[in-house]
N, C-alpha and C. Protein backbone atom coordinates (compact mmCIF):
# COMPACT_ATOMS: atom_id res chain seq x y z
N UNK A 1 0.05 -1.26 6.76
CA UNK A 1 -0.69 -0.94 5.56
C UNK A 1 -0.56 0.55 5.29
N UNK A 2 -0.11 0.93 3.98
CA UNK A 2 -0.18 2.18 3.43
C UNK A 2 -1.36 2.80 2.95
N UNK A 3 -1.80 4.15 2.85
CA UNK A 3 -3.19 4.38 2.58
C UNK A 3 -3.36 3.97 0.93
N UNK A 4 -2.26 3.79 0.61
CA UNK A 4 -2.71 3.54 -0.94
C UNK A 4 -2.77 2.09 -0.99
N UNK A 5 -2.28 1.54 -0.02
CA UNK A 5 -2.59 -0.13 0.06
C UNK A 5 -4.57 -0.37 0.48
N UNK A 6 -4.28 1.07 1.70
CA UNK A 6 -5.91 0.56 1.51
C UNK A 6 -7.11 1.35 0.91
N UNK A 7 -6.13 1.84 -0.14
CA UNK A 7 -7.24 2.60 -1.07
C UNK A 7 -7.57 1.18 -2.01
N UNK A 8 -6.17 0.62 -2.49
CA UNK A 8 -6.35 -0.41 -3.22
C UNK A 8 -7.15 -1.82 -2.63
N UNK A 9 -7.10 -1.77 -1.40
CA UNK A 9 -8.00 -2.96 -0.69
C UNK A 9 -9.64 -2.39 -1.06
N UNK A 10 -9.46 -1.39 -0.58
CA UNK A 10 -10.98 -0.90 -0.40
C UNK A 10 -11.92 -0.46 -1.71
N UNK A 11 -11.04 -0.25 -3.03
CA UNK A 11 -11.39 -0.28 -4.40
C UNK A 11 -11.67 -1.47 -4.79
N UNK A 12 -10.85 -2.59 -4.50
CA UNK A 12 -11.33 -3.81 -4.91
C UNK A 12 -12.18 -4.57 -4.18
N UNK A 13 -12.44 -4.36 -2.97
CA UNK A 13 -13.56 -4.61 -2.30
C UNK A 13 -15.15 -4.03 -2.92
N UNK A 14 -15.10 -2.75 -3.36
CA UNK A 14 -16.06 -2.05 -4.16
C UNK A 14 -16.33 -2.36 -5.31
N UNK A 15 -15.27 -3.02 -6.50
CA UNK A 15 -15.18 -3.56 -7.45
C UNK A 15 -16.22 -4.62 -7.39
N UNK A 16 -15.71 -5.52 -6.46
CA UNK A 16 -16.62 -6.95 -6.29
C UNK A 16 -17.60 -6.96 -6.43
N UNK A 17 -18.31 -5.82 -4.98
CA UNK A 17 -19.71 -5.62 -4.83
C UNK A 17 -20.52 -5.11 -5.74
N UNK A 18 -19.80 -4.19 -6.27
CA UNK A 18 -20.24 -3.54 -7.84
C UNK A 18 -20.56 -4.67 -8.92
N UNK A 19 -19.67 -5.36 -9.18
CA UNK A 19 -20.01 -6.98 -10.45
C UNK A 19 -20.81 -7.59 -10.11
N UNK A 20 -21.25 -7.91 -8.69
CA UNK A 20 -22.13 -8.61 -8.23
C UNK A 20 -23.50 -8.10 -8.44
N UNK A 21 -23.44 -6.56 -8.12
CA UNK A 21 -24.77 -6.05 -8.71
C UNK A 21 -25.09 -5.74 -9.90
N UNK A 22 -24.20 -5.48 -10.61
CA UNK A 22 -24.82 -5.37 -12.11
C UNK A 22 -24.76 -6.41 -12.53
N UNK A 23 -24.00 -8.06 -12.48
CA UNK A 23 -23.99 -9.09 -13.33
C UNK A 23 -25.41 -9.74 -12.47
N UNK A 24 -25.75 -9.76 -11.64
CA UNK A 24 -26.56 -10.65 -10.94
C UNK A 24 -27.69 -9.90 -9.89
N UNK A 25 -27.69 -9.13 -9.50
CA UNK A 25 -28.76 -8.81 -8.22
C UNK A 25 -30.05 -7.80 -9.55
N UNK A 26 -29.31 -6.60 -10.14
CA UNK A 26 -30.57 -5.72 -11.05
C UNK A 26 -31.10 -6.76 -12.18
N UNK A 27 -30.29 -7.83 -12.69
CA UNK A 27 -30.91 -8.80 -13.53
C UNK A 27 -31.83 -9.35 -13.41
N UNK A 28 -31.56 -10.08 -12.14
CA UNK A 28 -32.86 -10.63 -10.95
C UNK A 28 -33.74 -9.64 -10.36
N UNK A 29 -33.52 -8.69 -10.17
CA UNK A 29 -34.74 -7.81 -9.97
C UNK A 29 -35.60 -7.38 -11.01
N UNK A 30 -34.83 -7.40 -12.17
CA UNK A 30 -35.41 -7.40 -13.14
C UNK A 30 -37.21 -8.16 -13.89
N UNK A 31 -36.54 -9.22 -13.55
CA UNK A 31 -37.08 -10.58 -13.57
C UNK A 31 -38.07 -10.90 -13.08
N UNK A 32 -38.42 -10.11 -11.55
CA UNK A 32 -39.24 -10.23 -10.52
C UNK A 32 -40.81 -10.08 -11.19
N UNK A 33 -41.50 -10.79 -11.01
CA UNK A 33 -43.04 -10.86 -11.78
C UNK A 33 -43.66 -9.47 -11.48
N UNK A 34 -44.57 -8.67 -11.82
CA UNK A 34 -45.26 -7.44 -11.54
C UNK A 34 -45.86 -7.45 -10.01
N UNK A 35 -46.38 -8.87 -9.94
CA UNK A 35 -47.54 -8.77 -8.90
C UNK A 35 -46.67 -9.22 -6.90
N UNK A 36 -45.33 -9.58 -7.65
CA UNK A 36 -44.33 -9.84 -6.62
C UNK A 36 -43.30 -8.46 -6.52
N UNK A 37 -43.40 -7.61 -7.11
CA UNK A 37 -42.58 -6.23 -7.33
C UNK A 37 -42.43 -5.73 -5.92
N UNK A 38 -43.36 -5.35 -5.41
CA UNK A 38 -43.55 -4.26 -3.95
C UNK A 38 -42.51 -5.37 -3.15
N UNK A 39 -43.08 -6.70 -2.79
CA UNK A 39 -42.42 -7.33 -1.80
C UNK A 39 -41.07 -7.53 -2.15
N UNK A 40 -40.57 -7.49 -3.18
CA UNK A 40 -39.13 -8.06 -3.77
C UNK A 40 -38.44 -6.93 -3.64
N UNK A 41 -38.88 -6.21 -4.15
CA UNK A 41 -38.08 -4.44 -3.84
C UNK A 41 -37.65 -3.81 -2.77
N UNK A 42 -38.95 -4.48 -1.23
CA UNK A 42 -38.71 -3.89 -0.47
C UNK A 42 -37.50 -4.68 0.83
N UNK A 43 -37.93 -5.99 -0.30
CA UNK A 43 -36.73 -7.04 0.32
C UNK A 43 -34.73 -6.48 -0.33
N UNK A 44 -34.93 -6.07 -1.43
CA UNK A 44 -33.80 -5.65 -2.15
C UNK A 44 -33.16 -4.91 -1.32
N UNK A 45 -34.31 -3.65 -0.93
CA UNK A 45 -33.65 -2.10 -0.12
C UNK A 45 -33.17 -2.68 0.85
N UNK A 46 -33.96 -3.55 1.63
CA UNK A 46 -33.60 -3.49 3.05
C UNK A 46 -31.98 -4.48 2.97
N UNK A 47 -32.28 -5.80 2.05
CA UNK A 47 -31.15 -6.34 2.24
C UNK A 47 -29.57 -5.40 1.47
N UNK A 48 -30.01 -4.78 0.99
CA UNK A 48 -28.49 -4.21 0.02
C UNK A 48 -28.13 -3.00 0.77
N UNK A 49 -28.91 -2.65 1.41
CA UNK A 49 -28.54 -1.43 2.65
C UNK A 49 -27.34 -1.86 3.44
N UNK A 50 -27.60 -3.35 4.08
CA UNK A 50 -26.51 -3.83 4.79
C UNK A 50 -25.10 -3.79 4.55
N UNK A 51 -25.28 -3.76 3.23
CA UNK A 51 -23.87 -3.81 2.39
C UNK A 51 -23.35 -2.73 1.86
N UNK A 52 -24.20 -2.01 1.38
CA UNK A 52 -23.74 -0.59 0.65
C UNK A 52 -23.44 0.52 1.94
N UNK A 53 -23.67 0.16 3.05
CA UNK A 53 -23.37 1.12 3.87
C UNK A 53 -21.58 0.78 4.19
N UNK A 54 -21.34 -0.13 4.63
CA UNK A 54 -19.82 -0.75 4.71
C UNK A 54 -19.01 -0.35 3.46
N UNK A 55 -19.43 -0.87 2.41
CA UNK A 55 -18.09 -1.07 1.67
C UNK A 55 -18.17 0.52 1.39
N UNK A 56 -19.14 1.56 0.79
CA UNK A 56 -18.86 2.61 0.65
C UNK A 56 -18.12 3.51 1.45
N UNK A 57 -19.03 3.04 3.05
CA UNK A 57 -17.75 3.87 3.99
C UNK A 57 -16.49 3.52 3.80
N UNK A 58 -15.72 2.26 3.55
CA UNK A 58 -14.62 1.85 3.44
C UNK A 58 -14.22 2.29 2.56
N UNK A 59 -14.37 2.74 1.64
CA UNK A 59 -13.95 3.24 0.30
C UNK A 59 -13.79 4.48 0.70
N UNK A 60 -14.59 5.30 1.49
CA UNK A 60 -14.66 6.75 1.39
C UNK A 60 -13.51 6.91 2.46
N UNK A 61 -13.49 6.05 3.92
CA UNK A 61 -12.27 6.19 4.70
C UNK A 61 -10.63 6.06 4.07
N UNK A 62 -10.75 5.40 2.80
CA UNK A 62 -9.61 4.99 2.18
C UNK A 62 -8.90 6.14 1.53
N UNK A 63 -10.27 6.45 0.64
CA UNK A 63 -9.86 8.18 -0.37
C UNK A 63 -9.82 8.93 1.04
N UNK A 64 -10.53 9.02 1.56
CA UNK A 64 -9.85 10.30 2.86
C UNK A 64 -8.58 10.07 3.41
N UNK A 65 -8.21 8.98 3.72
CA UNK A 65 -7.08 8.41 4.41
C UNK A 65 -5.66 8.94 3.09
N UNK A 66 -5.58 8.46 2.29
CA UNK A 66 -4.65 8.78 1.09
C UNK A 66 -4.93 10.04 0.56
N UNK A 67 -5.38 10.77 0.71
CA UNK A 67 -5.72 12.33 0.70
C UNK A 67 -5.53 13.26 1.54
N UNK A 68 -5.82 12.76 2.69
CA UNK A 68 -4.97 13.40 3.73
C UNK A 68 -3.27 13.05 3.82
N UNK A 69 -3.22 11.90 3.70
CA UNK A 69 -1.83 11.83 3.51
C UNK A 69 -0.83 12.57 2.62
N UNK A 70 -1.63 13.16 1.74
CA UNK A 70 -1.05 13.89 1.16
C UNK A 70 -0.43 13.51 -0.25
N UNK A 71 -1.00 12.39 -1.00
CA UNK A 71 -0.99 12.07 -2.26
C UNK A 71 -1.38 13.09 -3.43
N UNK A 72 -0.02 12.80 -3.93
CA UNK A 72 -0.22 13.86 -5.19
C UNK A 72 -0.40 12.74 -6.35
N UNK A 73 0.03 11.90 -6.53
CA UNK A 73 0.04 10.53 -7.48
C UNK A 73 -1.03 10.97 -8.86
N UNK A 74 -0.95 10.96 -9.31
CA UNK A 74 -2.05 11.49 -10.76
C UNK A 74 -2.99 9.96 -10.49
N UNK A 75 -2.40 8.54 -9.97
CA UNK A 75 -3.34 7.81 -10.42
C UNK A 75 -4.23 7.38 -9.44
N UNK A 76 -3.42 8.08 -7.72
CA UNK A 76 -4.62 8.24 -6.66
C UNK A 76 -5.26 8.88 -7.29
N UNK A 77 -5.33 9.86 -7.58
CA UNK A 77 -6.01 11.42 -7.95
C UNK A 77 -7.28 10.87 -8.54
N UNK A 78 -6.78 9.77 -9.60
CA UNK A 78 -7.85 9.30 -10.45
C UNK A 78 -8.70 8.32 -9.94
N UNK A 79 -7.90 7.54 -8.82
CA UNK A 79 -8.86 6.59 -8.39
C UNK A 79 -9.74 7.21 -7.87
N UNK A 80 -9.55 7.93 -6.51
CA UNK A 80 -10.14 9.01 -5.60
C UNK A 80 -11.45 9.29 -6.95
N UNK A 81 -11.17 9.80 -8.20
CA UNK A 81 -12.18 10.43 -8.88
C UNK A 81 -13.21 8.92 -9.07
N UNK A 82 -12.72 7.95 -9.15
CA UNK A 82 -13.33 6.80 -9.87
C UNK A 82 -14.72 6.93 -8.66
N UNK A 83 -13.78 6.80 -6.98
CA UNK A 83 -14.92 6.44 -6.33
C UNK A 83 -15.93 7.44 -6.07
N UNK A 84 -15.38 8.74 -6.65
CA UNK A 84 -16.48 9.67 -6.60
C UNK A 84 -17.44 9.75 -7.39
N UNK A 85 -17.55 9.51 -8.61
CA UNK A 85 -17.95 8.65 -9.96
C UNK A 85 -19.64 7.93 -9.10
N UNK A 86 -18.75 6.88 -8.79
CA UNK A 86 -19.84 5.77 -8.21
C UNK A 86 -20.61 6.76 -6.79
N UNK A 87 -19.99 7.13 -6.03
CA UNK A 87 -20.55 7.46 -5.03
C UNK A 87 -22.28 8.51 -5.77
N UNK A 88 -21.21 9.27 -6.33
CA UNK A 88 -22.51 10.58 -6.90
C UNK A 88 -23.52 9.93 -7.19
N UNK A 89 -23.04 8.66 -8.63
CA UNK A 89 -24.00 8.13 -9.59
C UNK A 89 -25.13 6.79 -8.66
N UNK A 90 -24.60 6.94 -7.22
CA UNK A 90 -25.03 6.11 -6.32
C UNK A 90 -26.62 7.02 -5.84
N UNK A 91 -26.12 8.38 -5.13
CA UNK A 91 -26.57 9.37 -4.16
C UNK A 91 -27.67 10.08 -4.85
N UNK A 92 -27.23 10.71 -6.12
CA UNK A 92 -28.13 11.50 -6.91
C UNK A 92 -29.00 10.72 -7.97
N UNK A 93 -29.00 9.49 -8.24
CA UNK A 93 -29.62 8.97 -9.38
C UNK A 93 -29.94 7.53 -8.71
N UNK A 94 -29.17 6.59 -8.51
CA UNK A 94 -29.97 5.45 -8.16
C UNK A 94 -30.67 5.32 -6.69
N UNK A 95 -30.26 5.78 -6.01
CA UNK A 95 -31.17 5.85 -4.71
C UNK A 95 -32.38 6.45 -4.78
N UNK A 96 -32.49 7.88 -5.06
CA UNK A 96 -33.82 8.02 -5.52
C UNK A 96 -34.43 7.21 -6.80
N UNK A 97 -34.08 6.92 -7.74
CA UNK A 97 -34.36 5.71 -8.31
C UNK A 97 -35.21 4.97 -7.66
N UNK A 98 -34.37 3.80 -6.64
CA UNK A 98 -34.72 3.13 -5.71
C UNK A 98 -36.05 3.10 -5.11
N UNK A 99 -35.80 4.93 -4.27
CA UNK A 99 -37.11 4.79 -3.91
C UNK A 99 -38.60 5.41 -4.21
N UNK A 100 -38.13 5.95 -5.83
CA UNK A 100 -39.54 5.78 -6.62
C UNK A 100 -40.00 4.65 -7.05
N UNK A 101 -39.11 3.40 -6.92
CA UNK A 101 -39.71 2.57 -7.54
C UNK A 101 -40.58 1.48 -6.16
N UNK A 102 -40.09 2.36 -5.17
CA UNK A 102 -40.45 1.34 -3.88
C UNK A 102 -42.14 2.29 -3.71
N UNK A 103 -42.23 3.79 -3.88
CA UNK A 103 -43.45 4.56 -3.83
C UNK A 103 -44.78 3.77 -4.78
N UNK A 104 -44.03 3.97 -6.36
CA UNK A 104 -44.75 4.22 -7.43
C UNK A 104 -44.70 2.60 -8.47
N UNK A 105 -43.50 1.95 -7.78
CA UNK A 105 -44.13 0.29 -8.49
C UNK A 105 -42.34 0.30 -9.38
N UNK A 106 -42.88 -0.18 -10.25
CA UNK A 106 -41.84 -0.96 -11.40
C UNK A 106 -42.04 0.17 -12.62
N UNK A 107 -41.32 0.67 -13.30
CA UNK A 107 -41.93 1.31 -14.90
C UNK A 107 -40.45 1.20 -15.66
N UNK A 108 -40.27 1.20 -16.97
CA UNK A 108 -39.34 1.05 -17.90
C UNK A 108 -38.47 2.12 -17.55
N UNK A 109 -38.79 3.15 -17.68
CA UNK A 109 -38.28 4.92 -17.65
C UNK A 109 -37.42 4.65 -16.59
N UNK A 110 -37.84 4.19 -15.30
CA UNK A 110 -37.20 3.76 -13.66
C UNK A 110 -35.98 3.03 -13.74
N UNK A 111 -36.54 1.71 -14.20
CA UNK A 111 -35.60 0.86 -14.66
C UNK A 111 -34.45 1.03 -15.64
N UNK A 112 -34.85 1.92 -16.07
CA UNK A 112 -33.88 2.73 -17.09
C UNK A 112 -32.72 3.49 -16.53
N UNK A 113 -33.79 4.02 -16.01
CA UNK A 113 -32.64 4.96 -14.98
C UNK A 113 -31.66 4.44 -13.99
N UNK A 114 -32.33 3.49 -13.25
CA UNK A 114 -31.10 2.63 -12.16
C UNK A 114 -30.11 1.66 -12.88
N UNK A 115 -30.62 1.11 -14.32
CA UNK A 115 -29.57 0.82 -15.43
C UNK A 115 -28.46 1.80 -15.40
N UNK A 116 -28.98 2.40 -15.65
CA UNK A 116 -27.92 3.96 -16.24
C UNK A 116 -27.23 4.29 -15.13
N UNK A 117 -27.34 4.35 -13.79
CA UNK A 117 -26.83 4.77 -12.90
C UNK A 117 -25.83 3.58 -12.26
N UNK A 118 -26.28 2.75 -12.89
CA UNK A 118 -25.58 0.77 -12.34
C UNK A 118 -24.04 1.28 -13.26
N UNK A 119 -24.58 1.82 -14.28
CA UNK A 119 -23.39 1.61 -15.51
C UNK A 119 -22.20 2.47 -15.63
N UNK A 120 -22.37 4.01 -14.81
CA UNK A 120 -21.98 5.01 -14.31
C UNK A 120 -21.10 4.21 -12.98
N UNK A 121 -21.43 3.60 -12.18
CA UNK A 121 -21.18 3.28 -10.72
C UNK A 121 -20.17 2.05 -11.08
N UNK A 122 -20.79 1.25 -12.23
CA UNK A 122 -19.57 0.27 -12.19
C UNK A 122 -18.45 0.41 -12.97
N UNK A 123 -18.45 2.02 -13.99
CA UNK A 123 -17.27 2.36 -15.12
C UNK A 123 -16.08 3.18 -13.84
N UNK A 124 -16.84 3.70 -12.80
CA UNK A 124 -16.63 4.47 -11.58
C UNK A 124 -15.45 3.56 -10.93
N UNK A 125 -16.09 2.33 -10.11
CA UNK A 125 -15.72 1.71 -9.46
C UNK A 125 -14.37 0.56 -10.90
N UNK A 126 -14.71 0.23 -11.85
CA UNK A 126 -13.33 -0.16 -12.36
C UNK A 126 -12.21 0.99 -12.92
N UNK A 127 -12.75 2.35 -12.87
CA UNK A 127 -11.58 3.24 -12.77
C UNK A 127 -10.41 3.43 -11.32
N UNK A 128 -11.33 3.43 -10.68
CA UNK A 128 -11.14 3.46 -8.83
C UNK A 128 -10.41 2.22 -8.57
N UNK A 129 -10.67 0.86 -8.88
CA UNK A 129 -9.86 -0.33 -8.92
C UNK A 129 -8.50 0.36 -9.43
N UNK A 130 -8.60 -0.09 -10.83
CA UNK A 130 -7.71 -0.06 -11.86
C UNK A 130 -6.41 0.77 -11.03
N UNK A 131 -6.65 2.16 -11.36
CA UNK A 131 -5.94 3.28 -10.74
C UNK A 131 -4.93 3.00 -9.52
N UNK A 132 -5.75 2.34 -8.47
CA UNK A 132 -5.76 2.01 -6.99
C UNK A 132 -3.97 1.25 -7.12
N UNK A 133 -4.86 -0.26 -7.96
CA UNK A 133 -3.61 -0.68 -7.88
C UNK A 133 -2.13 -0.64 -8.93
N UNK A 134 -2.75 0.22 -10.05
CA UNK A 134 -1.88 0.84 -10.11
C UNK A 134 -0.23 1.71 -9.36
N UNK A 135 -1.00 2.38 -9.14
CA UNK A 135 -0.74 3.29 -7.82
C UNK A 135 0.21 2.79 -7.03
């Protein structure tokens, strides 16, 4: 395997997980009744932790791996940017997100915000695809 083979494995692995959460997991959280919020949320964190810790490292070992290698490629360059995209819009905005809404409850403004940061993370992660296999 070439690092750009597993930039491209590891982008589309991120891809997945990414569709999965914006077509289906924030919808359903969405959804969650007011008075079931705390317990559903705190079921969300704990279970999506499991996952977001893997595929991101894999993604991030991939862009390091093809970066060190020494890729000049304009469309590594771009993937590399895609997963940085998602990573940021992950780190600085929906995680704390996350866990104001695990402190302070459910509010529109919140929900707004981890929207916004879902939408950032998944334009991120289909640049980072795209690019990958390009590439």
């Amino acid at each position: 395997m070439t690092p750009v083979d597993a930039l491209a494995a590891a982008a589309a692995l991120h891809l997945g997980f990414q569709l999965v959460v914006t077509g289906v997991v924030y919808p359903a959280l969405a959804e969650v009744p007011e008075d079931d919020w705390p317990r559903a949320h705190n079921a969300h964190s704990r279970r999506i932790t499991l996952v977001v810790g893997p595929v991101y490292g894999l993604l991030a070992a991939a862009c390091l791996w093809v970066l060190v290698a020494g890729s000049v490629d304009p469309f590594v360059l771009i993937s590399a940017a895609g997963a940085v995209i998602s990573a940021l819009a992950t780190a600085v905005v929906a995680a704390p997100a996350h866990g104001e809404l695990g402190r302070t409850g459910r509010t529109e403004h919140l929900m707004h915000r981890l929207r916004t940061a879902d939408r950032v993370r998944l334009g991120g992660a289909v640049r980072c695809a795209a690019f990958a296999l390009v590439a």
